[in-house]
PDB file of N, CA and C in Angstrom:
ATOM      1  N   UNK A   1      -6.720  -2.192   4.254  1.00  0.00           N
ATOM      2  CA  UNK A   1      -7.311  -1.304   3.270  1.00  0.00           C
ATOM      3  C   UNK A   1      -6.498  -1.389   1.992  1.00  0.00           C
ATOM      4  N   UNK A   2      -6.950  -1.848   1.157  1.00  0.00           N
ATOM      5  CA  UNK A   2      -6.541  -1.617  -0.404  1.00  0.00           C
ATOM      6  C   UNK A   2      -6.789  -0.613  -1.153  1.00  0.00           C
ATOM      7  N   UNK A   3      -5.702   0.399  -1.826  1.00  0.00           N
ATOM      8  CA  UNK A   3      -6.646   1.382  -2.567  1.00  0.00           C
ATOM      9  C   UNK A   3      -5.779   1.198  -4.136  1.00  0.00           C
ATOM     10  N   UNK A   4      -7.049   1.072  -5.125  1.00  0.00           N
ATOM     11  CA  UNK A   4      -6.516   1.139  -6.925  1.00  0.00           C
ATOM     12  C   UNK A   4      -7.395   2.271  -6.719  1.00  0.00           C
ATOM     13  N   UNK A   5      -6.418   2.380  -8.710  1.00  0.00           N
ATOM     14  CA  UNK A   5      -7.063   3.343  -8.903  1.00  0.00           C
ATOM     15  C   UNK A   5      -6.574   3.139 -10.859  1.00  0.00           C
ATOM     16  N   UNK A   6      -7.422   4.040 -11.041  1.00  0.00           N
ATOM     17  CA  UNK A   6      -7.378   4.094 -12.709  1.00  0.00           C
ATOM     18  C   UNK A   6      -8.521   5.972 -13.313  1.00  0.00           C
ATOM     19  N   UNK A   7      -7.724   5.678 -14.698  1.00  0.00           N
ATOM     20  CA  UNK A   7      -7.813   7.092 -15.031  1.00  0.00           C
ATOM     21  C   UNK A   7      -8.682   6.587 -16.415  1.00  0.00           C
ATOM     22  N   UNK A   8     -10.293   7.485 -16.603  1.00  0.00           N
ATOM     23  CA  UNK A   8     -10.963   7.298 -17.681  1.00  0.00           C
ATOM     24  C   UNK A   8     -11.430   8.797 -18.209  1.00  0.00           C
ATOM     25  N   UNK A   9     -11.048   8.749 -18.930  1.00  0.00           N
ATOM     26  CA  UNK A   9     -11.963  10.108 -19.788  1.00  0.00           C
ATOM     27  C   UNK A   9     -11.162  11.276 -18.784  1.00  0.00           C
ATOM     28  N   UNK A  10      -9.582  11.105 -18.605  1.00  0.00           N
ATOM     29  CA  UNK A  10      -9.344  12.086 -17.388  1.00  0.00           C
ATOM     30  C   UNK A  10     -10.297  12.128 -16.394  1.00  0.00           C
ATOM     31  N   UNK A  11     -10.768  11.653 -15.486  1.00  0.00           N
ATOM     32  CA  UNK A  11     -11.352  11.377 -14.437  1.00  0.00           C
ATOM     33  C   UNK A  11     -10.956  10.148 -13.829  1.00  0.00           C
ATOM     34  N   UNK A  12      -9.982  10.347 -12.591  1.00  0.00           N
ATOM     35  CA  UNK A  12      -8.933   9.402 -11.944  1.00  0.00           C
ATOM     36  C   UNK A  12     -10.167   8.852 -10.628  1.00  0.00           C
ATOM     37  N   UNK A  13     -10.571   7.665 -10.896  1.00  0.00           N
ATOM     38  CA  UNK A  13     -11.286   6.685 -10.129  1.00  0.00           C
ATOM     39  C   UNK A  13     -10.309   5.959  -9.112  1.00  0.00           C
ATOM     40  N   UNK A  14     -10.871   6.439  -7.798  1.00  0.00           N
ATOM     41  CA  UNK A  14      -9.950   5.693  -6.682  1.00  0.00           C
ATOM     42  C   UNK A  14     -10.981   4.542  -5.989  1.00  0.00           C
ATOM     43  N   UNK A  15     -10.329   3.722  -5.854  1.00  0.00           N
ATOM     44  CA  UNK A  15     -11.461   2.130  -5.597  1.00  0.00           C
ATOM     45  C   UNK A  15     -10.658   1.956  -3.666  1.00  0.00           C
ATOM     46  N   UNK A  16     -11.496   2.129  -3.015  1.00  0.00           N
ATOM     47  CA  UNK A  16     -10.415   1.828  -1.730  1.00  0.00           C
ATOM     48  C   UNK A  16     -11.905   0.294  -1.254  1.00  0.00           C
ATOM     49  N   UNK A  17     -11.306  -0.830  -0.315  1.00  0.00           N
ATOM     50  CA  UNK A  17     -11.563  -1.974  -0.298  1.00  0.00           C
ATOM     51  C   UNK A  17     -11.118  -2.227   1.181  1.00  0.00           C
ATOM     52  N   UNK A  18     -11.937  -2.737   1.674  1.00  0.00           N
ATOM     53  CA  UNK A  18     -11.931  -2.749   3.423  1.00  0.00           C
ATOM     54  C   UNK A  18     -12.367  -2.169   4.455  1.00  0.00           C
ATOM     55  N   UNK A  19     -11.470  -2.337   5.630  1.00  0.00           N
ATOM     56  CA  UNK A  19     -12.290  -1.634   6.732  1.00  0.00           C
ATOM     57  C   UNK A  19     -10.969  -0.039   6.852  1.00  0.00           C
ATOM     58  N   UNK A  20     -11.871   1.194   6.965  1.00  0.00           N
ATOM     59  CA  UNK A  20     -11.303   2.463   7.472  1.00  0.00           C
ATOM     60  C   UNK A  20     -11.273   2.956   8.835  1.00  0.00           C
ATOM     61  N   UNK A  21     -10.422   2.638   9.039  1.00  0.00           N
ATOM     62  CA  UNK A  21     -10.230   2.693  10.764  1.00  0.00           C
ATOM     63  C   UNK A  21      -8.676   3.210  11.243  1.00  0.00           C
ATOM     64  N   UNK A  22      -8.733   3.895  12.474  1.00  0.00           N
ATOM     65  CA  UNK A  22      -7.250   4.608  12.910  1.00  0.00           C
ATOM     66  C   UNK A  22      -6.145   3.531  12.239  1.00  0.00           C
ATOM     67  N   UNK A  23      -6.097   2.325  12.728  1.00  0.00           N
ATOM     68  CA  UNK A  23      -4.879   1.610  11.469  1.00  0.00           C
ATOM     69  C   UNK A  23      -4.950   1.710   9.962  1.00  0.00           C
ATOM     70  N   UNK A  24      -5.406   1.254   9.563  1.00  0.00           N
ATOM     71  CA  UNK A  24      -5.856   1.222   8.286  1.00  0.00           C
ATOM     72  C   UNK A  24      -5.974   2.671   7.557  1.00  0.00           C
ATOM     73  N   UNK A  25      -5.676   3.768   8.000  1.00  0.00           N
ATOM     74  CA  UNK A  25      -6.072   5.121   7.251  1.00  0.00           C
ATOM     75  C   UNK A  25      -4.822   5.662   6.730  1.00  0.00           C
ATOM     76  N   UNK A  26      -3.722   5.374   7.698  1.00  0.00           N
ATOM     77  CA  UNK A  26      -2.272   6.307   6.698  1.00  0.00           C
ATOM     78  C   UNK A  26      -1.956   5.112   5.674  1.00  0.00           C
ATOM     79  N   UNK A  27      -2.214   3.890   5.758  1.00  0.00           N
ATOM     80  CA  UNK A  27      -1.972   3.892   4.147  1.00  0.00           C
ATOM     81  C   UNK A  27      -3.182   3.922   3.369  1.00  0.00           C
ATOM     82  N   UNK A  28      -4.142   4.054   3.494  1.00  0.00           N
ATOM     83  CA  UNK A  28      -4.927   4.303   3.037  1.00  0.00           C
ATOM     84  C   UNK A  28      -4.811   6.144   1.773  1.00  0.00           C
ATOM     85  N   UNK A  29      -4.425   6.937   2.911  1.00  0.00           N
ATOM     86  CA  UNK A  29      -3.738   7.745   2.597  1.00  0.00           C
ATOM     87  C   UNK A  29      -2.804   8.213   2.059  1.00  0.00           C
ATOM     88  N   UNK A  30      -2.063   7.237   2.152  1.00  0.00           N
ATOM     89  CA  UNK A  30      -0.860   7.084   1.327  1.00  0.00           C
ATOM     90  C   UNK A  30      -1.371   6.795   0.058  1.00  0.00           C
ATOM     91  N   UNK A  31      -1.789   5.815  -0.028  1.00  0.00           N
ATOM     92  CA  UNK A  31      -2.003   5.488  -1.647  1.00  0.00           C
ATOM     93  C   UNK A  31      -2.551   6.171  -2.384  1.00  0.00           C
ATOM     94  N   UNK A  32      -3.779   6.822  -1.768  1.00  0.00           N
ATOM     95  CA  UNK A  32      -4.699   7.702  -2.622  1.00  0.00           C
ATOM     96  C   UNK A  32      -3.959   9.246  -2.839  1.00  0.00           C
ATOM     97  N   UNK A  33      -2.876   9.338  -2.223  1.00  0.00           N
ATOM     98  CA  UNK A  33      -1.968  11.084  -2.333  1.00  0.00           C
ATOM     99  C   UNK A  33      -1.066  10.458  -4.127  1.00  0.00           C
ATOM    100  N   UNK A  34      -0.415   8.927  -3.501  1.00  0.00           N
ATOM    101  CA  UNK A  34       0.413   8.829  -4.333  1.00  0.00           C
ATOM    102  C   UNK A  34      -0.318   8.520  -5.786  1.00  0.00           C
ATOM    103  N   UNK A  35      -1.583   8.271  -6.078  1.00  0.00           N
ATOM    104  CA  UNK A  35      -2.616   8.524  -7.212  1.00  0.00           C
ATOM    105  C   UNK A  35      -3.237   9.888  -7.350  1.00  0.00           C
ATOM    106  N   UNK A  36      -3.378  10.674  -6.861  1.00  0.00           N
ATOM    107  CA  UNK A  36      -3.612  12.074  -7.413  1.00  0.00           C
ATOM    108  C   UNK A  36      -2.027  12.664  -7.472  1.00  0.00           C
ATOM    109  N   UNK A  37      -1.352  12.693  -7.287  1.00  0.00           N
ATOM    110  CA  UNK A  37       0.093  13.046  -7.457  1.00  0.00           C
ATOM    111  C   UNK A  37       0.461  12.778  -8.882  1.00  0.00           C
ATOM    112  N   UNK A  38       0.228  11.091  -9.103  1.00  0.00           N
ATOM    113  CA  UNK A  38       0.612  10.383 -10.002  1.00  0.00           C
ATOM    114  C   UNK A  38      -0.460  10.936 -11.558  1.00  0.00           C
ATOM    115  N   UNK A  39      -1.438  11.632 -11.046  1.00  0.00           N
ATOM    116  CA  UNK A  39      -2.806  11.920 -12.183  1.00  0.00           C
ATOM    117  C   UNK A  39      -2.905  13.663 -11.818  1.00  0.00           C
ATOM    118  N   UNK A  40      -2.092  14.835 -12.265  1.00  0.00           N
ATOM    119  CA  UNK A  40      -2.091  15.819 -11.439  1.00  0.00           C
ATOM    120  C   UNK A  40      -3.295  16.593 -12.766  1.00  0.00           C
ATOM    121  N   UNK A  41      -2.936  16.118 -13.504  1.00  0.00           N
ATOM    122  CA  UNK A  41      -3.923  16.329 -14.882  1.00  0.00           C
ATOM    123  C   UNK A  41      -5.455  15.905 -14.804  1.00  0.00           C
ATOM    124  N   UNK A  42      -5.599  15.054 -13.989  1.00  0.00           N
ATOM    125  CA  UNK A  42      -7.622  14.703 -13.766  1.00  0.00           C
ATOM    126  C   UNK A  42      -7.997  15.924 -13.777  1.00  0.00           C
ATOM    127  N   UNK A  43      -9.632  16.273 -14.634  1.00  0.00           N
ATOM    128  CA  UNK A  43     -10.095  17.107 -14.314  1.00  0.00           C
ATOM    129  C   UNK A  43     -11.287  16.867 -12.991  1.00  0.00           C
ATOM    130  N   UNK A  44     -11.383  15.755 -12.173  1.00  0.00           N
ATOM    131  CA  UNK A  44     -11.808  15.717 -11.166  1.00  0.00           C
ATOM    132  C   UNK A  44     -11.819  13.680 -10.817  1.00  0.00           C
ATOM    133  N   UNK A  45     -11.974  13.827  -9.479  1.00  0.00           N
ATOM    134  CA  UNK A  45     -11.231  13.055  -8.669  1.00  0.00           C
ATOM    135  C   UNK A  45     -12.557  12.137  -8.342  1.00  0.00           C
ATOM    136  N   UNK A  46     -13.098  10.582  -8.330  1.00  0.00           N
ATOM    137  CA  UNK A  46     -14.207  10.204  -7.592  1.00  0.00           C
ATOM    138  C   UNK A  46     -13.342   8.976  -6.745  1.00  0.00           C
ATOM    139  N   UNK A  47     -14.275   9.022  -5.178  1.00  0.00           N
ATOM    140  CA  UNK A  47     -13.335   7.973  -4.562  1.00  0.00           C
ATOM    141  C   UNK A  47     -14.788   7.417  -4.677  1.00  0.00           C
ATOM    142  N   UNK A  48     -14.296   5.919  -4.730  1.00  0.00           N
ATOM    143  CA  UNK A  48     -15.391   4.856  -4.693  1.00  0.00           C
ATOM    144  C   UNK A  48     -15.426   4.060  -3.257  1.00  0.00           C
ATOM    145  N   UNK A  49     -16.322   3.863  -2.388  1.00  0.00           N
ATOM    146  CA  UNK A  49     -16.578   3.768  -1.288  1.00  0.00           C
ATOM    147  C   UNK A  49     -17.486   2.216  -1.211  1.00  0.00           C
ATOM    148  N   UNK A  50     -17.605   1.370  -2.547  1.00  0.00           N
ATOM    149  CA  UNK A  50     -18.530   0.657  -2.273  1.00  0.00           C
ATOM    150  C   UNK A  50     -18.322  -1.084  -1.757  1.00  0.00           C
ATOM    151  N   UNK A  51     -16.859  -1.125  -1.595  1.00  0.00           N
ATOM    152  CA  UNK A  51     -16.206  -1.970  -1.391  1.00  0.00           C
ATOM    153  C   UNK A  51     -15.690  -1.607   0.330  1.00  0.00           C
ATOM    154  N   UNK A  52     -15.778  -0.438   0.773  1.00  0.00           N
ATOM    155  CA  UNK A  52     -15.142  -0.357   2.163  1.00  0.00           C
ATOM    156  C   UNK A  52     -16.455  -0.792   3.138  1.00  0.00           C
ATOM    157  N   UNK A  53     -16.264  -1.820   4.154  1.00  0.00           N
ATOM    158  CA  UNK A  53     -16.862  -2.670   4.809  1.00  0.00           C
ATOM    159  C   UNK A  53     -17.182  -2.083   6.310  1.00  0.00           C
ATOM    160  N   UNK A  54     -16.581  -0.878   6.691  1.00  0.00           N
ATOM    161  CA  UNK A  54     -16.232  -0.261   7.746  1.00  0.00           C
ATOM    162  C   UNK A  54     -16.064   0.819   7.308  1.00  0.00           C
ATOM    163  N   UNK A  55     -16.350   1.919   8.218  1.00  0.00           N
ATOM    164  CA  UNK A  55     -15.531   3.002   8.050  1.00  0.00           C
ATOM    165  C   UNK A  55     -16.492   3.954   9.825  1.00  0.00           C
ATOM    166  N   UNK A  56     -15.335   4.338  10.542  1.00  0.00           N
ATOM    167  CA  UNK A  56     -15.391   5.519  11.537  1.00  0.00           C
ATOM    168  C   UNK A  56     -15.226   7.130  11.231  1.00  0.00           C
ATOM    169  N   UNK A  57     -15.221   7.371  12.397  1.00  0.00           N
ATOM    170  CA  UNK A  57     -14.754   8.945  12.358  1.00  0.00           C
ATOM    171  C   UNK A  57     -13.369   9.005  11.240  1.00  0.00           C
ATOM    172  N   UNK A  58     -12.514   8.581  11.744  1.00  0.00           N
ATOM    173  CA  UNK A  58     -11.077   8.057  11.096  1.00  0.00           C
ATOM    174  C   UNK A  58     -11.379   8.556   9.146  1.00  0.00           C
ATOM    175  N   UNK A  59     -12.765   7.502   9.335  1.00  0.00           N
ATOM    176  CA  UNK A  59     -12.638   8.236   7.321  1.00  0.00           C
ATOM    177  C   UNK A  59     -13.301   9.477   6.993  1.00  0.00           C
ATOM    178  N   UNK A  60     -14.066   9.822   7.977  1.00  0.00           N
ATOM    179  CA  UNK A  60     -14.505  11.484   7.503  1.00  0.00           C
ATOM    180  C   UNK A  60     -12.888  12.350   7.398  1.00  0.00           C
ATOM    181  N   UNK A  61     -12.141  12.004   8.382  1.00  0.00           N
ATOM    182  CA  UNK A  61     -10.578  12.691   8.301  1.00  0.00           C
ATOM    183  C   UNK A  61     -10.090  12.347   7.293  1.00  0.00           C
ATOM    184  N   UNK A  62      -9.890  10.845   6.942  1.00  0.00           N
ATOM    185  CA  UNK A  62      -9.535  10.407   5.724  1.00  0.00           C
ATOM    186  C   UNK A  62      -9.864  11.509   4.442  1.00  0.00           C
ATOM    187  N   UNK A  63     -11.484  11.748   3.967  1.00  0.00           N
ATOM    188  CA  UNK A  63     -11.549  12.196   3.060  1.00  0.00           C
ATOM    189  C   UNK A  63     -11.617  13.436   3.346  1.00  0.00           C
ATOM    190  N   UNK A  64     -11.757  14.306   4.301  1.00  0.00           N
ATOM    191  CA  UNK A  64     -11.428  15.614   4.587  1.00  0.00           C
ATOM    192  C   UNK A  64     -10.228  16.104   3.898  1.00  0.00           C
ATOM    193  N   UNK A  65      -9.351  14.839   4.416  1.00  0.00           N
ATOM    194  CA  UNK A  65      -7.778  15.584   4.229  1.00  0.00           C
ATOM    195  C   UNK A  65      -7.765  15.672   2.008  1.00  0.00           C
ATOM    196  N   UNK A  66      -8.225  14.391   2.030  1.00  0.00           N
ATOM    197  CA  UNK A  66      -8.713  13.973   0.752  1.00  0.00           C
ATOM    198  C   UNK A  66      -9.000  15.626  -0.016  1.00  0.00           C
ATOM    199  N   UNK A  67      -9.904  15.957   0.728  1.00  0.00           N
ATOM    200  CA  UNK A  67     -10.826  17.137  -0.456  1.00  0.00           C
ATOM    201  C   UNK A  67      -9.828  18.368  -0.203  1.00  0.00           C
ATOM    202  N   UNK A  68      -9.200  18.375   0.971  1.00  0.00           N
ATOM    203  CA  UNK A  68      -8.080  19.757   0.972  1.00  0.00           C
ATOM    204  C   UNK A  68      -7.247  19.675  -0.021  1.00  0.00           C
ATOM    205  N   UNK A  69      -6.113  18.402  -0.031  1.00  0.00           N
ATOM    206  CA  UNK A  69      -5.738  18.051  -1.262  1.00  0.00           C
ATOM    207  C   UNK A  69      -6.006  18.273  -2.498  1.00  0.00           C
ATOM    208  N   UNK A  70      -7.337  17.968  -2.855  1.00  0.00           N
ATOM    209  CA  UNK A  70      -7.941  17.846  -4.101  1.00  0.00           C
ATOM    210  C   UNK A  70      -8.688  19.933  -4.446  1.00  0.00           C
ATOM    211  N   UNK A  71      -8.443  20.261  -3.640  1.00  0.00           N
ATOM    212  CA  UNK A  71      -9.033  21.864  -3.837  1.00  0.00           C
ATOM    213  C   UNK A  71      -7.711  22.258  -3.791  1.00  0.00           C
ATOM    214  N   UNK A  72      -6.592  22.438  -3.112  1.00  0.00           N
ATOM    215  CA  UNK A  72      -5.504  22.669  -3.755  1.00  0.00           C
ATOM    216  C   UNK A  72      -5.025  22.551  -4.673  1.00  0.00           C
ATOM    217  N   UNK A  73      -5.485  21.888  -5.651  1.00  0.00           N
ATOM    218  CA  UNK A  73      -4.886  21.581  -6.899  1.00  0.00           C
ATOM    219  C   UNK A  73      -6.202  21.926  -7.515  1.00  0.00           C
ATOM    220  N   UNK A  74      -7.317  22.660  -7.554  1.00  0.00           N
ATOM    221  CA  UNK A  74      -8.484  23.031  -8.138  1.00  0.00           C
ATOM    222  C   UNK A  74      -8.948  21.691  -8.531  1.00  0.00           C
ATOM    223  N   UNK A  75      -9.325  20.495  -8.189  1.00  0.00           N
ATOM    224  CA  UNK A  75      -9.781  20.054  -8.839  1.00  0.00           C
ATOM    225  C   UNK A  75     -10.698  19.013  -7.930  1.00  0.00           C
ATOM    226  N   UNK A  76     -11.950  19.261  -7.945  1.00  0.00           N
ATOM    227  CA  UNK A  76     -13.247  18.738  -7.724  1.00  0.00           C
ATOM    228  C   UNK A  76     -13.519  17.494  -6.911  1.00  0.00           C
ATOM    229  N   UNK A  77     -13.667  16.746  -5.844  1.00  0.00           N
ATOM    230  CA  UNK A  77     -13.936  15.724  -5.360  1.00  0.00           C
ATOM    231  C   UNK A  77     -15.121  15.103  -5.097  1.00  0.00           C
ATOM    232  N   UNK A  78     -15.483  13.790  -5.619  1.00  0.00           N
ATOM    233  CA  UNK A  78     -16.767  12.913  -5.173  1.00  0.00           C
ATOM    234  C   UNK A  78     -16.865  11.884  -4.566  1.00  0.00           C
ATOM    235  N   UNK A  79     -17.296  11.714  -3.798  1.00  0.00           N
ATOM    236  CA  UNK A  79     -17.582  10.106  -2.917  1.00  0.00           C
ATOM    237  C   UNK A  79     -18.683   9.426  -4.066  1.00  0.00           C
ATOM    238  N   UNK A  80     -18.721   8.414  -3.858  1.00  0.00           N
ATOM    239  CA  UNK A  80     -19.034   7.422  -4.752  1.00  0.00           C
ATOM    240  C   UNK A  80     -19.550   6.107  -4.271  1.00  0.00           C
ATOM    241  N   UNK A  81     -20.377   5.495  -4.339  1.00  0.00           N
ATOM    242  CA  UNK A  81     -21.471   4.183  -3.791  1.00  0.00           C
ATOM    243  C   UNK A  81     -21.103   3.927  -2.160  1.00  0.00           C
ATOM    244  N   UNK A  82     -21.272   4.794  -1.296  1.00  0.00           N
ATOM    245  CA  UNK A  82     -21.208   4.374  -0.153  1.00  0.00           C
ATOM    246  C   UNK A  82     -21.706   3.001   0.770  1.00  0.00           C
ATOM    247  N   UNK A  83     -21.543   2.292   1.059  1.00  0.00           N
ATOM    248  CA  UNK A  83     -22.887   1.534   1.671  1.00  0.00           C
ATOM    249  C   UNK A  83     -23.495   2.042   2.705  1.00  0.00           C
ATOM    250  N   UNK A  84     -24.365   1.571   2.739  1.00  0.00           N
ATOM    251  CA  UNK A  84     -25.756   1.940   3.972  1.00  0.00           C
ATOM    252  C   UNK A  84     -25.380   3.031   5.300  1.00  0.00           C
ATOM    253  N   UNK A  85     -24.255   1.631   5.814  1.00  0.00           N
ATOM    254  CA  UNK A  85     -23.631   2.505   7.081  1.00  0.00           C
ATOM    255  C   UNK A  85     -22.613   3.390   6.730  1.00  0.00           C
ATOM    256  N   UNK A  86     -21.790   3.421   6.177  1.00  0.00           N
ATOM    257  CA  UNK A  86     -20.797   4.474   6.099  1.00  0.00           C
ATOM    258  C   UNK A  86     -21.729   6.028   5.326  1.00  0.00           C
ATOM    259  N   UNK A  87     -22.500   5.676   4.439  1.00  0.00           N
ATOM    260  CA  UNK A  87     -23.579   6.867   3.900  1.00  0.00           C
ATOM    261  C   UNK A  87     -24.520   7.455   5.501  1.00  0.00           C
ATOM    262  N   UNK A  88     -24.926   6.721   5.967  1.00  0.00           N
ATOM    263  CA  UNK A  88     -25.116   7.595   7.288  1.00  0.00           C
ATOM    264  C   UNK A  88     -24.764   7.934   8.153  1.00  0.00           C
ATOM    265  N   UNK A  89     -22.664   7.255   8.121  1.00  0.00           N
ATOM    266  CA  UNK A  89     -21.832   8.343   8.977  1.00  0.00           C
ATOM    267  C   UNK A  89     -21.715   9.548   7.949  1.00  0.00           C
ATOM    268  N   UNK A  90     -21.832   9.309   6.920  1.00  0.00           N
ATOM    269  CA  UNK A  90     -21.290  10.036   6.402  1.00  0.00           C
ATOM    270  C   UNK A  90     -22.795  11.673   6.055  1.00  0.00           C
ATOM    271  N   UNK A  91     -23.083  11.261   5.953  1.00  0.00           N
ATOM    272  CA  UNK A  91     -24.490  12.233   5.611  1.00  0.00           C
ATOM    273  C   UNK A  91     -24.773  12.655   7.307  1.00  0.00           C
ATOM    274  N   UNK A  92     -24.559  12.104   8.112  1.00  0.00           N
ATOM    275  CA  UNK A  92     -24.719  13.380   9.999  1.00  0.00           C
ATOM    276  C   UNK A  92     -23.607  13.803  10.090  1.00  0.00           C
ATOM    277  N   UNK A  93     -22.370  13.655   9.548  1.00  0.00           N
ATOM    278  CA  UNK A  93     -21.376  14.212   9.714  1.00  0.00           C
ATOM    279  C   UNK A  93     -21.478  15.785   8.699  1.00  0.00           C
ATOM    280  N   UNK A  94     -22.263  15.710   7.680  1.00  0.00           N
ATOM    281  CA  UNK A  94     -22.386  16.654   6.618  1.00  0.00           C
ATOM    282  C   UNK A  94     -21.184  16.858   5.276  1.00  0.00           C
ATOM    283  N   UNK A  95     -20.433  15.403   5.802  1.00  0.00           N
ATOM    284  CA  UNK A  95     -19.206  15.887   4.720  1.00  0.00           C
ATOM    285  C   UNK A  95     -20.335  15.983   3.140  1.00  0.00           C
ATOM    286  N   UNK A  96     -21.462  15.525   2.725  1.00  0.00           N
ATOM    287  CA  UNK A  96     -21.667  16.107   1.687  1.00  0.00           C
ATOM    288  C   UNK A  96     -21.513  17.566   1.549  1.00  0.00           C
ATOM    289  N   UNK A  97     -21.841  18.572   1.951  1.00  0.00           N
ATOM    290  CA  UNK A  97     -21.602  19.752   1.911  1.00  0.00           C
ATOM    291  C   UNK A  97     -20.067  19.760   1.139  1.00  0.00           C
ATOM    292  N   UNK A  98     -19.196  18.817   1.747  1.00  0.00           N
ATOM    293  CA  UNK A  98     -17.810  19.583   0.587  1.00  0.00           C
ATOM    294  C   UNK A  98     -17.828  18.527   0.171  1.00  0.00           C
ATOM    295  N   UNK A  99     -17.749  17.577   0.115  1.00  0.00           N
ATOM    296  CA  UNK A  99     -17.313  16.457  -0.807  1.00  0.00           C
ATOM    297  C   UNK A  99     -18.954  15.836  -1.948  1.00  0.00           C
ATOM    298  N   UNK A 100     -19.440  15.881  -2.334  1.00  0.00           N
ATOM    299  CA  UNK A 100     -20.762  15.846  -2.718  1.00  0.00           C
ATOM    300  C   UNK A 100     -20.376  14.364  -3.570  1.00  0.00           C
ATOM    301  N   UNK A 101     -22.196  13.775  -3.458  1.00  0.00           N
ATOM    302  CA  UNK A 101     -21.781  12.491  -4.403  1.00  0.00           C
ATOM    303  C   UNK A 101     -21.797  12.495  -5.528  1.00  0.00           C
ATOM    304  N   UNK A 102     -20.985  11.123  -6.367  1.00  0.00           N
ATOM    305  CA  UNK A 102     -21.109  11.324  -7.725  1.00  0.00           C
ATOM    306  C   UNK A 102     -22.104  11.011  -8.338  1.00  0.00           C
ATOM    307  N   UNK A 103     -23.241  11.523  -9.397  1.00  0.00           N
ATOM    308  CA  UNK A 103     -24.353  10.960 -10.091  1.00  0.00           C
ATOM    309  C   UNK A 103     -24.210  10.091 -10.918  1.00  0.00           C
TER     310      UNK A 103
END
């Protein structure tokens, strides 16, 4: 799992790339803490999903932990171009309800 990231218009874009799976998630995690850490000033946060090739249960936790993070610090979280399959783990799981997509 690869995760960049970059900051536009204050809005810190996280790009994660690969498969999300029990290996692959603490650094996954890692990187994306040490970019909102690094951007504590974003007025809101989008992770981009359209490059991850995989993703399990493992990334609903992933971005769970993601949006606790990101509401602790008041500031707003979006998932962003899911593909096919991970958008319909992700939509029966209901994480839209807190994490909602970006338009």
């Amino acid at each position: 799992m690869t995760v960049t990231g970059y900051v536009r218009e204050n809005i810190l874009y996280i790009n994660l790339s690969g498969e999300m799976d029990e290996c692959s998630a603490p650094e996954a995690r890692a990187g994306c803490d040490k970019l909102i850490e690094e951007h504590l000033n974003a007025r809101k946060i989008i992770i981009n999903l359209s490059e991850v090739a995989f993703m399990d249960s493992t990334g609903i936790g992933f971005l769970i932990g993601r949006y606790k993070k990101a509401s602790k610090l008041s500031v707003p979280l979006y998932i962003e171009k899911p593909n096919f399959a991970a958008d319909k783990i992700l939509n029966l799981s209901g994480i839209y309800s807190l994490i909602p997509k970006a338009e």
